[in-house]
N, C-alpha and C. Protein backbone atom coordinates (compact mmCIF):
# COMPACT_ATOMS: atom_id res chain seq x y z
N UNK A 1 40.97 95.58 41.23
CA UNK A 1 41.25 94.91 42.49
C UNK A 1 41.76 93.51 42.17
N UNK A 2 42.66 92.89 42.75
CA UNK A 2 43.45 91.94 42.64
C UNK A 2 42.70 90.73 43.72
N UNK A 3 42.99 89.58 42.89
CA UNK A 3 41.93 88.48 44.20
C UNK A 3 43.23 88.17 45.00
N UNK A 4 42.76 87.44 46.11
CA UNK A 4 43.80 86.92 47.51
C UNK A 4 44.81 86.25 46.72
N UNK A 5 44.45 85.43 45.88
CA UNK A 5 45.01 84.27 45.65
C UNK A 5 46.37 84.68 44.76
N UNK A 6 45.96 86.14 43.72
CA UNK A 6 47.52 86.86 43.45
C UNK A 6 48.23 87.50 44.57
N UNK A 7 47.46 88.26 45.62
CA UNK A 7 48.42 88.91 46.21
C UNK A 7 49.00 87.86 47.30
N UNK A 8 48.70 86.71 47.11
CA UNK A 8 49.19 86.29 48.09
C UNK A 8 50.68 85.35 47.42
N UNK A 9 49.97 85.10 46.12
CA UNK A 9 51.80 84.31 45.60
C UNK A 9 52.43 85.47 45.00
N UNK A 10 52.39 87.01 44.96
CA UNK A 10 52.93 88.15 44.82
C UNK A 10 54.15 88.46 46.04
N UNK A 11 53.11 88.28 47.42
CA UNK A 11 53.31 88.47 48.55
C UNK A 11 54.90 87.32 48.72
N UNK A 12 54.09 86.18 48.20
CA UNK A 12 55.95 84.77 48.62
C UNK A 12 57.12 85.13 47.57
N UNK A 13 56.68 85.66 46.68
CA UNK A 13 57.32 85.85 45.38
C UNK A 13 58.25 86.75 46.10
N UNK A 14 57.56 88.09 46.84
CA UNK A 14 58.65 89.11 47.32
C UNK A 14 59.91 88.96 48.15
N UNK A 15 58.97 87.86 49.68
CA UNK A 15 59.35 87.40 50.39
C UNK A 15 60.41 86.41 50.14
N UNK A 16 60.47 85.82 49.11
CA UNK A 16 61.97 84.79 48.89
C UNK A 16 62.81 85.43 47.96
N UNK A 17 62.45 86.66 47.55
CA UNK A 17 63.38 88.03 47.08
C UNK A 17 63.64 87.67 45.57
N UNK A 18 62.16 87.31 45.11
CA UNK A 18 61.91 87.32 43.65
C UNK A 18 62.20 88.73 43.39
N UNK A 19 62.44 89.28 41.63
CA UNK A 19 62.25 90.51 41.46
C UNK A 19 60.55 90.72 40.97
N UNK A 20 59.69 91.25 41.21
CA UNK A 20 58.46 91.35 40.78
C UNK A 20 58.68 92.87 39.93
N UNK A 21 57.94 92.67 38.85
CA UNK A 21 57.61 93.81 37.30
C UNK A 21 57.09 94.96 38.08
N UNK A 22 57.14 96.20 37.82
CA UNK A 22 56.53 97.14 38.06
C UNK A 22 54.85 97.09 38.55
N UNK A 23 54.73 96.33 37.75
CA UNK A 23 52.86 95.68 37.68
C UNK A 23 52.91 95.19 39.01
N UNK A 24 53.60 93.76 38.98
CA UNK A 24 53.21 93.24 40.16
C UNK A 24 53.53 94.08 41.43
N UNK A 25 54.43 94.65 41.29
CA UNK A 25 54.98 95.57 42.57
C UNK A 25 54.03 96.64 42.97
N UNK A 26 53.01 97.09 41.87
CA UNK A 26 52.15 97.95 42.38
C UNK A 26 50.66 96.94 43.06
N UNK A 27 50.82 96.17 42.07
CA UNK A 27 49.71 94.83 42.63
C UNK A 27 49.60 94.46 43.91
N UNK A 28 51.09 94.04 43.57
CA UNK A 28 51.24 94.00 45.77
C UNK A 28 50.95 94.96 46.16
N UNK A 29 51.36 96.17 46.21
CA UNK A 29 51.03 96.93 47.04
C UNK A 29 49.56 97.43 46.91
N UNK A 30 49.04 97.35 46.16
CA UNK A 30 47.57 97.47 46.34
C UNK A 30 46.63 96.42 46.95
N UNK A 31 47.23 95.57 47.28
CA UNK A 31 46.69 94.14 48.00
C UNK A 31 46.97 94.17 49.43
N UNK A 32 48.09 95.03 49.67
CA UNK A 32 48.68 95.06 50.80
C UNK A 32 47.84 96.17 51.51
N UNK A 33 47.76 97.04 50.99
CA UNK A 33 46.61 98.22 51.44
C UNK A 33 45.26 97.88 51.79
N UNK A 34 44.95 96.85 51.20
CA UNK A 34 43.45 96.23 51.27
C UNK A 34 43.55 95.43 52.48
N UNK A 35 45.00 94.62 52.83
CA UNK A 35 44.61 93.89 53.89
C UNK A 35 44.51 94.66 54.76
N UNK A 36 45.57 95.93 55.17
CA UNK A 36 45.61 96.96 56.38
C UNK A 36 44.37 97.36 56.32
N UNK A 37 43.63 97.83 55.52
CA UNK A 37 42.29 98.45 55.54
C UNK A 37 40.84 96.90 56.18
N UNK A 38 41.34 96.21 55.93
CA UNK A 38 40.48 95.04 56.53
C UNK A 38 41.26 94.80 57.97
N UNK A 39 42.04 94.53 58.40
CA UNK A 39 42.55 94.61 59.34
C UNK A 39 42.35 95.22 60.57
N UNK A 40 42.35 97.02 59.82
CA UNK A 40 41.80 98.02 61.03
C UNK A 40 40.43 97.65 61.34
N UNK A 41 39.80 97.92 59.96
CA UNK A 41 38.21 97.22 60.15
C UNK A 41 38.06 96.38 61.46
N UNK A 42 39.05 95.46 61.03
CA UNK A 42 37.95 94.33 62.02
C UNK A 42 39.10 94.78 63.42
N UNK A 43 40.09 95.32 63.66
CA UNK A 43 40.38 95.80 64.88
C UNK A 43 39.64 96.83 65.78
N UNK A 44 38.69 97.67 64.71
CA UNK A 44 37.81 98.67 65.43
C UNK A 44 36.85 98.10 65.71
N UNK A 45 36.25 97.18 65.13
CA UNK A 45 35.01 96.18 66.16
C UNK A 45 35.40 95.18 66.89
N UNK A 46 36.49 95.14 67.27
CA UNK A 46 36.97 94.44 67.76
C UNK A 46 37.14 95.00 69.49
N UNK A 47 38.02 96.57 68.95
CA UNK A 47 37.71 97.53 70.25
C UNK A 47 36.43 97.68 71.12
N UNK A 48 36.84 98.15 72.38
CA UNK A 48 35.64 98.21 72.93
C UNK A 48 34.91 99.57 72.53
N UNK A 49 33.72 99.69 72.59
CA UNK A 49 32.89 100.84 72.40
C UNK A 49 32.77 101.61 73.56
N UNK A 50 32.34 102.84 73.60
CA UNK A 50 32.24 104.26 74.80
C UNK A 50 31.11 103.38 75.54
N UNK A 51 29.79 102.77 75.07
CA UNK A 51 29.38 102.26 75.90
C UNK A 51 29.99 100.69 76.63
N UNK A 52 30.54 100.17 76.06
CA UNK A 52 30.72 99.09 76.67
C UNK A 52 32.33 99.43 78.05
N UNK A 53 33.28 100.72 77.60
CA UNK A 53 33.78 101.21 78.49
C UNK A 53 33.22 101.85 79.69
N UNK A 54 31.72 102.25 79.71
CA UNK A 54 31.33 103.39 80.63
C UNK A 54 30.66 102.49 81.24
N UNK A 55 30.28 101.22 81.07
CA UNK A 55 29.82 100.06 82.16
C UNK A 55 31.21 99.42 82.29
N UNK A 56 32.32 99.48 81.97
CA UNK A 56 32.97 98.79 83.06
C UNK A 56 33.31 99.55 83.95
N UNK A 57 33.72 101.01 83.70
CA UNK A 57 33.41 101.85 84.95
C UNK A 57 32.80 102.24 85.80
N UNK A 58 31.38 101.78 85.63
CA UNK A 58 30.33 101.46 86.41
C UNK A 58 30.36 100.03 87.38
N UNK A 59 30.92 99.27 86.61
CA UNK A 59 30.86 97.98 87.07
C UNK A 59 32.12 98.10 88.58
N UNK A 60 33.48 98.93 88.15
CA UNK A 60 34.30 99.06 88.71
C UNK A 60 34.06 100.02 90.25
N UNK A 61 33.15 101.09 89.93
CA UNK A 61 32.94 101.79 90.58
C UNK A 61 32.24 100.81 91.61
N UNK A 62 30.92 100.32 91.14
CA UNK A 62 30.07 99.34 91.88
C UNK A 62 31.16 98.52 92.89
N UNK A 63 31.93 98.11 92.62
CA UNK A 63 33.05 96.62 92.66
C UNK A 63 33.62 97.74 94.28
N UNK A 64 34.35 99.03 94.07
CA UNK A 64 34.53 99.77 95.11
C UNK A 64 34.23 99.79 96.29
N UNK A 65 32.61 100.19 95.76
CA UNK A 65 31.34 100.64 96.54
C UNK A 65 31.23 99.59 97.48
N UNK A 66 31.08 98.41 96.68
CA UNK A 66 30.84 97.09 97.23
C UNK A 66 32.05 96.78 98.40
N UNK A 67 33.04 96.61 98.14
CA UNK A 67 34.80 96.54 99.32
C UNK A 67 34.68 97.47 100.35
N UNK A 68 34.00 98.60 100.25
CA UNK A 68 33.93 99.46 101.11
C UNK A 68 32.64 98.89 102.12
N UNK A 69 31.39 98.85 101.83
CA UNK A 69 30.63 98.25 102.06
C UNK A 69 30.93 96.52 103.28
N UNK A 70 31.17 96.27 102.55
CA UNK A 70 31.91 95.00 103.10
C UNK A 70 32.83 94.93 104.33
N UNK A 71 33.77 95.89 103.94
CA UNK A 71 34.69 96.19 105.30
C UNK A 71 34.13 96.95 106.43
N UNK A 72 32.96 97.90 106.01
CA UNK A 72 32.49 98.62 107.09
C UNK A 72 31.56 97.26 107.83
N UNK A 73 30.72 96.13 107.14
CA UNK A 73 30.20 95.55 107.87
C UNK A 73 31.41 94.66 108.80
N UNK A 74 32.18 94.06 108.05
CA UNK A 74 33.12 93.57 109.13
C UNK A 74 33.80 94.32 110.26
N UNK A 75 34.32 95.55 110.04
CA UNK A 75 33.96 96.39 111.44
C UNK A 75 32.87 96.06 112.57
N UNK A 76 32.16 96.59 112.08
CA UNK A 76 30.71 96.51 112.63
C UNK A 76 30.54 95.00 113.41
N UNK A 77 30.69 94.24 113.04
CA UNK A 77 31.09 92.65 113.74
C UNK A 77 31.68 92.18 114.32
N UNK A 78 33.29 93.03 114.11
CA UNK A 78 34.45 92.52 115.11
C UNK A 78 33.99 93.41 116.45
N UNK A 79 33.45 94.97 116.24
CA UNK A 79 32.78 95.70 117.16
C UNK A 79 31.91 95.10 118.12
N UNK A 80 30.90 94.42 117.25
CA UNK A 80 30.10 93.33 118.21
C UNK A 80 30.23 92.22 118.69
N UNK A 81 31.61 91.54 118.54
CA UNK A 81 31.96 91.02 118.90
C UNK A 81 32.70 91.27 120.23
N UNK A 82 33.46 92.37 120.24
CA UNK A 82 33.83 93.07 121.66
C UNK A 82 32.48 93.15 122.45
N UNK A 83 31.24 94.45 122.16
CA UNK A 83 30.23 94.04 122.77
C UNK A 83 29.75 92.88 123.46
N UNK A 84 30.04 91.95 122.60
CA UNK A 84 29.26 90.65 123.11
C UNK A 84 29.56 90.35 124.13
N UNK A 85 31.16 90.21 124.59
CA UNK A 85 32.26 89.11 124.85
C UNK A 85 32.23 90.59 126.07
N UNK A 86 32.32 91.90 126.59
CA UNK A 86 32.06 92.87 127.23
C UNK A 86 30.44 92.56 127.96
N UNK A 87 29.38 91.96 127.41
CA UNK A 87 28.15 91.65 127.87
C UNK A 87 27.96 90.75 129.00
N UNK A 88 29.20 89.44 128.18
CA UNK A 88 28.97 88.33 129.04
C UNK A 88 29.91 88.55 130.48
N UNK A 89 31.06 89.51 130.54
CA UNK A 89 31.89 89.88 131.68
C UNK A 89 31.12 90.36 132.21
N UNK A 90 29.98 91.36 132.17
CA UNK A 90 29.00 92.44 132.96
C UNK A 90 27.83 91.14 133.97
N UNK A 91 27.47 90.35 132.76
CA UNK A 91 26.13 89.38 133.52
C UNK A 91 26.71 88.45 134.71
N UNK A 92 28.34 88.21 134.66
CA UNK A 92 29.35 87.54 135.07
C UNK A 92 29.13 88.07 136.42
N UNK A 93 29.54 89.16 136.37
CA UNK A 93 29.76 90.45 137.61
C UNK A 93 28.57 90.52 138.32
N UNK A 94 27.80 90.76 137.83
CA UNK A 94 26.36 91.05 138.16
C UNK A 94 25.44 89.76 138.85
N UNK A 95 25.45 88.97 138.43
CA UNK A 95 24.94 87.20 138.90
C UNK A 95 25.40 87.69 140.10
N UNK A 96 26.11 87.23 140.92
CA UNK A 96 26.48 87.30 142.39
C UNK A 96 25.41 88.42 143.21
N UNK A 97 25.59 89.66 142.32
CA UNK A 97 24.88 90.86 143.51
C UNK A 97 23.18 90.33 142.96
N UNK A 98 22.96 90.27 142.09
CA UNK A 98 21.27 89.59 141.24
C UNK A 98 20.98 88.30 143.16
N UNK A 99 22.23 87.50 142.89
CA UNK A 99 21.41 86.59 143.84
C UNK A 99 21.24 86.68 144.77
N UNK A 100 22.06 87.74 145.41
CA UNK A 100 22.30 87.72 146.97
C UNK A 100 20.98 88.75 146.99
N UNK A 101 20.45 89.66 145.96
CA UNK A 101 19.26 90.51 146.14
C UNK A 101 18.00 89.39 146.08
N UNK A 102 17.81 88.44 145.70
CA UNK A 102 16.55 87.64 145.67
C UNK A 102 16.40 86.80 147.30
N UNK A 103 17.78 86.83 147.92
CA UNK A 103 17.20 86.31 148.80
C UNK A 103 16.66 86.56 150.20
């Protein structure tokens, strides 16, 4: 195994279109394999996991549940709000025949 510190002046050597020896050319490329292999590594813990996906689908689902929830209560309010505003026209109506019965 080759330390960083060759494959990496291997690596500039290539890059400014040195010719590198058979050696080094396999060097590099065996350095180069090591980084892809560290790379994925740390890209797969990096990914999310089945559990940490199946709570955001939970979370999402919840998030739904919740909008739905929400809009049915605001229904429910603008509804009672007609009620209300329908209540106070009725007591409106009604006052007049209420007084003329008390007296």
């Amino acid at each position: 195994m080759i330390t960083d510190d060759l494959g990496k002046s291997l690596h500039d050597k290539a890059t400014r279109g040195e010719v590198l020896s058979d050696a080094e050319q396999a060097q590099l490329e065996q350095w180069y394999a090591r980084q892809d292999l560290q790379e994925s590594t740390m890209l797969e813990l990096a990914a999310p996991t089945e559990t940490l996906t199946k709570l955001r689908e939970q979370v999402d689902g919840a998030l739904a549940e919740l909008l739905a929830v929400t809009q049915s209560i605001q229904e429910l309010a603008a509804e009672n709000e007609v009620l209300r505003n329908e209540l106070v026209v009725l007591r409106r109506q009604l006052t007049p025949f209420l007084t003329s019965q008390s007296v």
